[in-house]
C-alpha atoms as a PDB file:
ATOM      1  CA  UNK A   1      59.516 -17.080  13.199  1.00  0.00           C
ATOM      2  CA  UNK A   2      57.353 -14.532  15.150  1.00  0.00           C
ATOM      3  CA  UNK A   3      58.382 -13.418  18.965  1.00  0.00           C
ATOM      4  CA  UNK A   4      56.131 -11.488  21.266  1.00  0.00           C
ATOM      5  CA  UNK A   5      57.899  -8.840  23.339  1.00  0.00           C
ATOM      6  CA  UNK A   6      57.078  -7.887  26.216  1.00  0.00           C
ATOM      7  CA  UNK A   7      55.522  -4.746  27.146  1.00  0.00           C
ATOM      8  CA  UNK A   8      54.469  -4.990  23.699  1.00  0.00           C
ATOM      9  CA  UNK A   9      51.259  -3.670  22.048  1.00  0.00           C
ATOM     10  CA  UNK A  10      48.158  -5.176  23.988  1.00  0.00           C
ATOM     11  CA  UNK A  11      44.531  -6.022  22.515  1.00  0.00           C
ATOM     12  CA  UNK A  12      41.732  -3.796  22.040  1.00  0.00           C
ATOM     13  CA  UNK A  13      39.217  -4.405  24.018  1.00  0.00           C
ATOM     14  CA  UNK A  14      35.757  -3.520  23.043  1.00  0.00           C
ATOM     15  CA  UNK A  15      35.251  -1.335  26.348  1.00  0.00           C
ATOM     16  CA  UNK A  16      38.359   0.899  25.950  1.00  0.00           C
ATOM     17  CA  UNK A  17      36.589   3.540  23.660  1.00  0.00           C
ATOM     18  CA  UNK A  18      32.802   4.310  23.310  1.00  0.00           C
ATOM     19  CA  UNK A  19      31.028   3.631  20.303  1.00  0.00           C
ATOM     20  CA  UNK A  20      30.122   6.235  18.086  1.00  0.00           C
ATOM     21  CA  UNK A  21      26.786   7.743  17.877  1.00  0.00           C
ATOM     22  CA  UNK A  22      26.483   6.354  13.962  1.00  0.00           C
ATOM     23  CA  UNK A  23      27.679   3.134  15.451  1.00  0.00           C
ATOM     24  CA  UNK A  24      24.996   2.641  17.948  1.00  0.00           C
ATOM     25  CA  UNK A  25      22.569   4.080  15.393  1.00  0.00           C
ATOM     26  CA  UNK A  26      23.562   0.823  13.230  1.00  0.00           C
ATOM     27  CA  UNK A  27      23.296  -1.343  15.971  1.00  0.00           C
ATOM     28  CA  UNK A  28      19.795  -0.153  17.405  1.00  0.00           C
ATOM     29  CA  UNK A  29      16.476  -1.523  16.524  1.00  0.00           C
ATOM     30  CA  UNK A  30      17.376  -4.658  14.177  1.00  0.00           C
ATOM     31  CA  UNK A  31      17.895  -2.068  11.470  1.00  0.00           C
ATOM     32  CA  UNK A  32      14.371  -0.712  11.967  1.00  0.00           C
ATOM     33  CA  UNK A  33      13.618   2.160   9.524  1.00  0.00           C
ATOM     34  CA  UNK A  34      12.494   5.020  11.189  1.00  0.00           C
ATOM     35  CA  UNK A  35       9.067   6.116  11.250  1.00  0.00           C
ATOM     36  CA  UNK A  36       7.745   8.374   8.358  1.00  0.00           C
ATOM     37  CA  UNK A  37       6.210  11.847   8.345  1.00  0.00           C
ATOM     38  CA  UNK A  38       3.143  10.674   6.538  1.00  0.00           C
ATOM     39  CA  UNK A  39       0.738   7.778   5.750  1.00  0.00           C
ATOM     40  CA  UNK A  40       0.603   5.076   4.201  1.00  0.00           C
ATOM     41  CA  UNK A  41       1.809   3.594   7.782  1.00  0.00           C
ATOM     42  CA  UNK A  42       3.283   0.507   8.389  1.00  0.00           C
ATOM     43  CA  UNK A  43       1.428  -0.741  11.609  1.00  0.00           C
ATOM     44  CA  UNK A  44       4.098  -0.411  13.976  1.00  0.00           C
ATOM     45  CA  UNK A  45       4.054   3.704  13.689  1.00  0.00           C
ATOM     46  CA  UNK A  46       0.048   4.098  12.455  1.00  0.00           C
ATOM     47  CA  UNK A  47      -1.001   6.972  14.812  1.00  0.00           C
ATOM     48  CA  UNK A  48      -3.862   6.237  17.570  1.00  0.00           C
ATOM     49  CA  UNK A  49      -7.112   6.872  18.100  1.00  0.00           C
ATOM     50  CA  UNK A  50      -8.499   6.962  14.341  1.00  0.00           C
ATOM     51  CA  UNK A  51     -11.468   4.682  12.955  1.00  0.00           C
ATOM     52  CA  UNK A  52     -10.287   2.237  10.611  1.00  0.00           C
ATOM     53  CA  UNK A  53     -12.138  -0.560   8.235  1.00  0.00           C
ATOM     54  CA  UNK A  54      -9.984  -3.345   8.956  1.00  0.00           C
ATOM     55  CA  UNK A  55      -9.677  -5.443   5.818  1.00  0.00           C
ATOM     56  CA  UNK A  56      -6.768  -7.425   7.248  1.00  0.00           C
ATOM     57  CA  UNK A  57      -3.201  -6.270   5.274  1.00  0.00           C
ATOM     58  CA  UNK A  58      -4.703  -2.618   4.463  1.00  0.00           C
ATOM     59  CA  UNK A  59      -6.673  -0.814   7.241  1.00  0.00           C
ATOM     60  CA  UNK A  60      -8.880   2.175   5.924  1.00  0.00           C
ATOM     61  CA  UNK A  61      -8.991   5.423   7.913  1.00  0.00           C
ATOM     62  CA  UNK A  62     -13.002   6.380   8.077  1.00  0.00           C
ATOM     63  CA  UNK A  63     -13.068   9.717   6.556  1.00  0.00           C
ATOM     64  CA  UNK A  64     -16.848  11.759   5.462  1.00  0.00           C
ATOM     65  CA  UNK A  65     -17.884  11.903   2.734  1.00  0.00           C
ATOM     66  CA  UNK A  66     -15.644   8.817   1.241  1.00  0.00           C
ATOM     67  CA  UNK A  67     -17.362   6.169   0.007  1.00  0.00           C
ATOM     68  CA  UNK A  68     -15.540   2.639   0.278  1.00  0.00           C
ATOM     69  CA  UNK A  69     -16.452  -0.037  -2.870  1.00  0.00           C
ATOM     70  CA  UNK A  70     -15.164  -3.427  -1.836  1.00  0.00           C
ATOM     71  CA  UNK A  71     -15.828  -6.090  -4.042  1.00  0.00           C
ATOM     72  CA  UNK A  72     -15.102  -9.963  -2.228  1.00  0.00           C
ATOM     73  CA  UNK A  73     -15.619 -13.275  -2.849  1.00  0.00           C
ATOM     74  CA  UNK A  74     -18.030 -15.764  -0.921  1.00  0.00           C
ATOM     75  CA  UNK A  75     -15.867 -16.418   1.481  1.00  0.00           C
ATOM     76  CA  UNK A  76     -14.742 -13.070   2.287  1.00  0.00           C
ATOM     77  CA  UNK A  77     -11.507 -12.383   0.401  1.00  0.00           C
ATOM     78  CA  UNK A  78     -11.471  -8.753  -1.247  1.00  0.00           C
ATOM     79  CA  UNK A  79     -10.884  -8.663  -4.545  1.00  0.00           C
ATOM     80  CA  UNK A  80     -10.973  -4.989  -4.953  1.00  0.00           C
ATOM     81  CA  UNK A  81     -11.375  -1.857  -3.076  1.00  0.00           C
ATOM     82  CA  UNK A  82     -12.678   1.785  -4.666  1.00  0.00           C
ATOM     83  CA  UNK A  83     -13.098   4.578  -2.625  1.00  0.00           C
ATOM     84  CA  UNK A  84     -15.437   7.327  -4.171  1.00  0.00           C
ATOM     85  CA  UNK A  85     -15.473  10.880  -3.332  1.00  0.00           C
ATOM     86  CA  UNK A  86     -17.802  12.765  -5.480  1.00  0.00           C
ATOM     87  CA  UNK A  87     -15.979  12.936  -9.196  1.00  0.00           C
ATOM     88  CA  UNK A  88     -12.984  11.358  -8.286  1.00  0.00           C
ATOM     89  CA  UNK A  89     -11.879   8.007  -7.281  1.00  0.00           C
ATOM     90  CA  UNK A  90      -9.243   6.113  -6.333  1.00  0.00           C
ATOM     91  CA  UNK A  91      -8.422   2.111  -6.138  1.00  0.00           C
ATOM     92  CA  UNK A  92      -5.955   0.870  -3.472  1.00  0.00           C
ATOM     93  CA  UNK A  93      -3.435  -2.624  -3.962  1.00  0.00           C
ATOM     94  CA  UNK A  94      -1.059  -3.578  -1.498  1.00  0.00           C
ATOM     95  CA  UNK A  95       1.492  -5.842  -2.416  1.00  0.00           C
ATOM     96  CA  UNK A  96       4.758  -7.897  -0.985  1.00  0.00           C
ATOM     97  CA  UNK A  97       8.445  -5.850  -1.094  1.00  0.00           C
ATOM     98  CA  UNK A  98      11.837  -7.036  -0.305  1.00  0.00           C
ATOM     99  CA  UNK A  99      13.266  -5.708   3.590  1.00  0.00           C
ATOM    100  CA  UNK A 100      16.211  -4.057   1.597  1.00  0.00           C
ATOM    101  CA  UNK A 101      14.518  -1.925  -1.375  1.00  0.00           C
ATOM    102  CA  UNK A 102      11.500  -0.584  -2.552  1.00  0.00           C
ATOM    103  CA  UNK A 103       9.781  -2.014  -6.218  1.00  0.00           C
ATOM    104  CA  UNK A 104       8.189   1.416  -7.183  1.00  0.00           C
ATOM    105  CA  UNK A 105      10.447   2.486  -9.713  1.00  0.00           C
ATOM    106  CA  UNK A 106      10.438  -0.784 -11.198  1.00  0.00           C
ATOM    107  CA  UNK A 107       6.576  -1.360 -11.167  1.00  0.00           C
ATOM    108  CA  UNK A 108       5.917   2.064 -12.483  1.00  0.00           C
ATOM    109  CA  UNK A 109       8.456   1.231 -15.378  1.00  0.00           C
ATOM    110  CA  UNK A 110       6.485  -1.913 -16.463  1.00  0.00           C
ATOM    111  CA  UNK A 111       2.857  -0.223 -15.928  1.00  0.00           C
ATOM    112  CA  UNK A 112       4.264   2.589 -18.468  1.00  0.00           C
ATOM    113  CA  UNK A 113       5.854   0.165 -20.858  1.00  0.00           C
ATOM    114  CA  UNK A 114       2.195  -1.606 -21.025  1.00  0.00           C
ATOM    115  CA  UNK A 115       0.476   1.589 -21.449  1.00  0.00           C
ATOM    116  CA  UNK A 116       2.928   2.262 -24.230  1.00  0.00           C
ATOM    117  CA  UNK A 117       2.450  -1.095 -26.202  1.00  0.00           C
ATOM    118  CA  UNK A 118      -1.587  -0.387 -25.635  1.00  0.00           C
ATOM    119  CA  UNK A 119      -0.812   2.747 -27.693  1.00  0.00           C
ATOM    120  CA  UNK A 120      -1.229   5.286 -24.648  1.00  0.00           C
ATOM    121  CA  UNK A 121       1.549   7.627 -23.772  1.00  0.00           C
ATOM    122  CA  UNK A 122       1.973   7.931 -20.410  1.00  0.00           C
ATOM    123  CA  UNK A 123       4.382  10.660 -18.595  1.00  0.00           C
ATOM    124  CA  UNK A 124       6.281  10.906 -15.355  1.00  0.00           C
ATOM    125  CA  UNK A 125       5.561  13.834 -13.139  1.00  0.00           C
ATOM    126  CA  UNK A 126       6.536  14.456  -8.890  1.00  0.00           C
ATOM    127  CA  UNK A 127       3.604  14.404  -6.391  1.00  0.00           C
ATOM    128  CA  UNK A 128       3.913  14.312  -2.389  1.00  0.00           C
ATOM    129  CA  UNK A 129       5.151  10.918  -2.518  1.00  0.00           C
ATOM    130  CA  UNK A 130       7.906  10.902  -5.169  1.00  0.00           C
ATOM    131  CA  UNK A 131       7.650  10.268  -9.227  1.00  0.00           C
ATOM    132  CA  UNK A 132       3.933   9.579 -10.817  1.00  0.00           C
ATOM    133  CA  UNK A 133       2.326   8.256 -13.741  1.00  0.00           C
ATOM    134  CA  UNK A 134      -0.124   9.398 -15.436  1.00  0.00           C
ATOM    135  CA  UNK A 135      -1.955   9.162 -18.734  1.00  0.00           C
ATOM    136  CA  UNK A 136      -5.074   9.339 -20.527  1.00  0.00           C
ATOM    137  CA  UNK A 137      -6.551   6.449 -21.346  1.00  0.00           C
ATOM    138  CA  UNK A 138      -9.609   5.075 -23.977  1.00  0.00           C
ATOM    139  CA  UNK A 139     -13.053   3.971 -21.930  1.00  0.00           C
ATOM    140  CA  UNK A 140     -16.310   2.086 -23.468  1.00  0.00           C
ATOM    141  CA  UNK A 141     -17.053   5.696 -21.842  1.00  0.00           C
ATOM    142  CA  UNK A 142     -14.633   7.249 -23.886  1.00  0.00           C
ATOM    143  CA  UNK A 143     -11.301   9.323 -22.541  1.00  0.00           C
ATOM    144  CA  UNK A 144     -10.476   9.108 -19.488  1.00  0.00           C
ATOM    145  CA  UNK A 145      -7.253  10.465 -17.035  1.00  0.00           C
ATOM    146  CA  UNK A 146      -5.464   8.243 -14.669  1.00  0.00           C
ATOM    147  CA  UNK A 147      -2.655   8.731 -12.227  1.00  0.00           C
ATOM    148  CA  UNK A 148      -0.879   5.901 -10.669  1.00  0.00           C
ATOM    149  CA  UNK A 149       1.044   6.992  -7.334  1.00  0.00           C
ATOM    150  CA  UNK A 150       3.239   4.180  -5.110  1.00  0.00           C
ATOM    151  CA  UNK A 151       4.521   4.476  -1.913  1.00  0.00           C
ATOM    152  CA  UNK A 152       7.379   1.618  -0.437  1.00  0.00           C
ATOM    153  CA  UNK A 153       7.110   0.974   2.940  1.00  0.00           C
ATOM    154  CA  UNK A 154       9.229  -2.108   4.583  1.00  0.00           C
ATOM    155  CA  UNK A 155       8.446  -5.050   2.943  1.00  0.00           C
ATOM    156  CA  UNK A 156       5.521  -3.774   1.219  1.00  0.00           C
ATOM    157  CA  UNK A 157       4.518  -1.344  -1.438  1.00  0.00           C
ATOM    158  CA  UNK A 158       0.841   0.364  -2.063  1.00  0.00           C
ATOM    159  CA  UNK A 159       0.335   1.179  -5.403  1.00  0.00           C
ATOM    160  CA  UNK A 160      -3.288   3.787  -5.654  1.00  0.00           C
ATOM    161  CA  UNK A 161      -4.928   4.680  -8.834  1.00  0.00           C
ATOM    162  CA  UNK A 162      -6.770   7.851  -9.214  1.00  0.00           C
ATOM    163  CA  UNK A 163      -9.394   8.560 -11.587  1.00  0.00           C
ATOM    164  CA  UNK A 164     -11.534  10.558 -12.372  1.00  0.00           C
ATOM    165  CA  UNK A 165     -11.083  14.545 -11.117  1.00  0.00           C
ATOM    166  CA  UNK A 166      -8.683  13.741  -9.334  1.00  0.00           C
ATOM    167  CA  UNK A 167      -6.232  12.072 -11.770  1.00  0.00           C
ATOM    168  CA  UNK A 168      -6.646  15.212 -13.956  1.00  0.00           C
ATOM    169  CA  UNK A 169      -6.081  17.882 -11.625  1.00  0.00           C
ATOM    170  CA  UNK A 170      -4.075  16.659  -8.270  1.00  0.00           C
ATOM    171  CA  UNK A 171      -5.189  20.058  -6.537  1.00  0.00           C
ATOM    172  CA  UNK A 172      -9.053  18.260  -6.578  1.00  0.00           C
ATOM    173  CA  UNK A 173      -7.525  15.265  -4.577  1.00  0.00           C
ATOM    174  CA  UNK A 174      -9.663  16.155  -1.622  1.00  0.00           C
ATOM    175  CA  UNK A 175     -10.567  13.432   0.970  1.00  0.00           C
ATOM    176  CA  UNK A 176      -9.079  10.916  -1.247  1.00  0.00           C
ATOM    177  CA  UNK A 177      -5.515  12.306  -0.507  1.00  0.00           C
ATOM    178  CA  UNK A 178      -6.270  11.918   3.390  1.00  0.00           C
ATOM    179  CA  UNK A 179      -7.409   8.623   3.207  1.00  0.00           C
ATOM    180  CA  UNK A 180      -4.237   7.775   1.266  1.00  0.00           C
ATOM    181  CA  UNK A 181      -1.990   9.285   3.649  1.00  0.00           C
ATOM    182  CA  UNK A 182      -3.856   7.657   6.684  1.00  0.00           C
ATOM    183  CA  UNK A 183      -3.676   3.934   5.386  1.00  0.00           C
ATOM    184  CA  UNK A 184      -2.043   1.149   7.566  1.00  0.00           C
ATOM    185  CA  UNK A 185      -0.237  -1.474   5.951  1.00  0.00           C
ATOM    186  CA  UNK A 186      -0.011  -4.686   8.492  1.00  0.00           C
ATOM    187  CA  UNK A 187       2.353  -7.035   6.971  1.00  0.00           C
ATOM    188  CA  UNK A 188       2.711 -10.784   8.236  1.00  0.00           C
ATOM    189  CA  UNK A 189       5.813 -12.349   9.203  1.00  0.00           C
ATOM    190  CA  UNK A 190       4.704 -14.760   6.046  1.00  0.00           C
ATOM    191  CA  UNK A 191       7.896 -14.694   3.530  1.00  0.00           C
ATOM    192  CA  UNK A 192       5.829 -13.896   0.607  1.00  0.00           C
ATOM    193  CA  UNK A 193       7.221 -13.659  -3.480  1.00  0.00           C
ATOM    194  CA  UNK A 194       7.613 -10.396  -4.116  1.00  0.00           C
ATOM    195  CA  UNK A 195       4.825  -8.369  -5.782  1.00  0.00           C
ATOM    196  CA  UNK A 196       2.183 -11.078  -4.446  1.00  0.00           C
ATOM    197  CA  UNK A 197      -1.017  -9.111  -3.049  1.00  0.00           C
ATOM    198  CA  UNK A 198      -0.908  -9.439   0.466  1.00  0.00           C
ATOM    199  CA  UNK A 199      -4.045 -10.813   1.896  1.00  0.00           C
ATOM    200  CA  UNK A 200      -7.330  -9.007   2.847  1.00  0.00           C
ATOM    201  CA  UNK A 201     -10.360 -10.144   3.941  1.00  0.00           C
ATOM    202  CA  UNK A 202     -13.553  -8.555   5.006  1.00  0.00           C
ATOM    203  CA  UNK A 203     -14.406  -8.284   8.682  1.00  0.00           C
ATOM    204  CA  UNK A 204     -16.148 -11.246  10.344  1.00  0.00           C
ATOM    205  CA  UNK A 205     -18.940  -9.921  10.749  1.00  0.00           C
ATOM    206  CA  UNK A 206     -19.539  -8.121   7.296  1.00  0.00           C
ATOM    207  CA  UNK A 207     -18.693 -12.001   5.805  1.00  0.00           C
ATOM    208  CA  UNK A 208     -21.420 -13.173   7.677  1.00  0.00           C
ATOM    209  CA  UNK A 209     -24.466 -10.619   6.792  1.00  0.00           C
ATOM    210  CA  UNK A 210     -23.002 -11.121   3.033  1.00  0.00           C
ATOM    211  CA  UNK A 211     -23.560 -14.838   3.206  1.00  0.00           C
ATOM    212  CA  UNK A 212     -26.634 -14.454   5.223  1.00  0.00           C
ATOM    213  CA  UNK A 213     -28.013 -12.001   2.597  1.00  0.00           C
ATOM    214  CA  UNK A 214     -27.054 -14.265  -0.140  1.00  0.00           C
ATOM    215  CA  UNK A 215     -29.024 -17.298   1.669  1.00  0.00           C
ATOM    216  CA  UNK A 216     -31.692 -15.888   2.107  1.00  0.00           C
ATOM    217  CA  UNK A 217     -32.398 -14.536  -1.533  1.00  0.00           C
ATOM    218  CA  UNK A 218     -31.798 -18.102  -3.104  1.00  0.00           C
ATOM    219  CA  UNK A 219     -30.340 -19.824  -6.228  1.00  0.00           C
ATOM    220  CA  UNK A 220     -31.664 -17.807  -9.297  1.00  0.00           C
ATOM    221  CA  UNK A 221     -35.826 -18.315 -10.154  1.00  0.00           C
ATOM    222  CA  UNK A 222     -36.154 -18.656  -5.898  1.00  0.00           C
ATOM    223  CA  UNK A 223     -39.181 -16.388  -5.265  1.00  0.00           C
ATOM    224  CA  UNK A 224     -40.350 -15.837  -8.491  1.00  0.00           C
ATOM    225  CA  UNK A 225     -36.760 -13.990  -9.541  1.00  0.00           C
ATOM    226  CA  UNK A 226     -36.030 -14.419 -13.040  1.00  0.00           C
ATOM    227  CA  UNK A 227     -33.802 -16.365 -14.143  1.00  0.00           C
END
């Protein structure tokens, strides 16, 4: 049998003694990372004030000199974006993470075990944004050097591609290394499987002069075109 004295010990109430600084750390913000030093940014810390080609999940800072290659279906959903800058180039993905963890390590792991049955050694090396891959690889144009960099953000990972200079020699990075570092990522509320593309899509208005454009030239043979 239990017995309560009294004058006994009394319950702790929550207001007796202040939380700790950790504590209300923990507590704060839904768990909210914090923001980053650098780019890629998820949309709730992307800096103000910069032009951006809004493509839906990925926004691309507007930097000179940069060309941007987007290749999209007919009813506006990019397939595939390139951005040029002289010798060098570099293709952006954006793709679906987990809240809790980033899938860089394990997508790099799989895109060098491919490279490997393909015959291609491929190597690890550190850039800016943690552990890189990179390789030479064979092109109808013969050899060619690539460099795959990712970068987790919360629920979301951007996986770029250099080619070109650039994937050689990291120093010749140029304007390609700002636009990387100036990306916003704006990730739906969607729950999405991981490693699915998140969705772009061209801006209204670009969607519109494509299928106006493609209207007016015609089926192939219209106008006298070949076909």
């Amino acid at each position: 049998m239990f017995s309560r004295k009294r004058g006994g010990p009394k319950h702790v109430r929550a207001t007796d003694a202040p939380p700790s600084e950790a504590l209300e750390r923990s507590l704060a913000a839904d768990d909210e990372p914090p923001a980053p030093d650098q780019g890629p940014w998820d949309s709730r810390h992307a800096p103000d004030g910069v032009q951006r080609l809004d493509l839906g999940s990925l926004q691309i800072p507007a930097i000179e000199g940069v060309e941007v290659r987007v290749q999209a279906n007919p009813e506006g959903g990019v397939e595939q974006i390139v951005l040029v800058d002289g010798e060098s180039a570099l293709q952006l993905g954006v793709f679906a993470a987990p809240k809790s963890e980033g899938i860089w390590d394990e997508v790099r792991a799989e895109i060098a075990e491919a490279m490997t049955a393909d015959g291609v050694a491929a190597r690890e090396t550190t850039g800016p944004y943690g552990i890189e891959l990179i390789a030479r690889v064979n092109t109808p144009d013969g050899p060619a050097d690539v460099r795959f960099v990712g970068v987790d953000g919360p629920r979301w990972m951007v996986r770029a591609l250099y080619q070109g200079a650039a994937a050689a020699d990291p120093g010749r990075e140029g304007a390609l290394a700002e636009v990387l570092s100036g990306l916003v990522v704006v990730r739906d509320q969607e729950a999405r499987p991981v490693r699915e593309a998140l969705p772009l899509q061209l801006p209204k208005e670009m969607t519109e002069q494509a299928q106006a454009e493609a209207a007016q030239a015609g089926p192939p043979g219209a106008n006298g075109a070949p076909q």
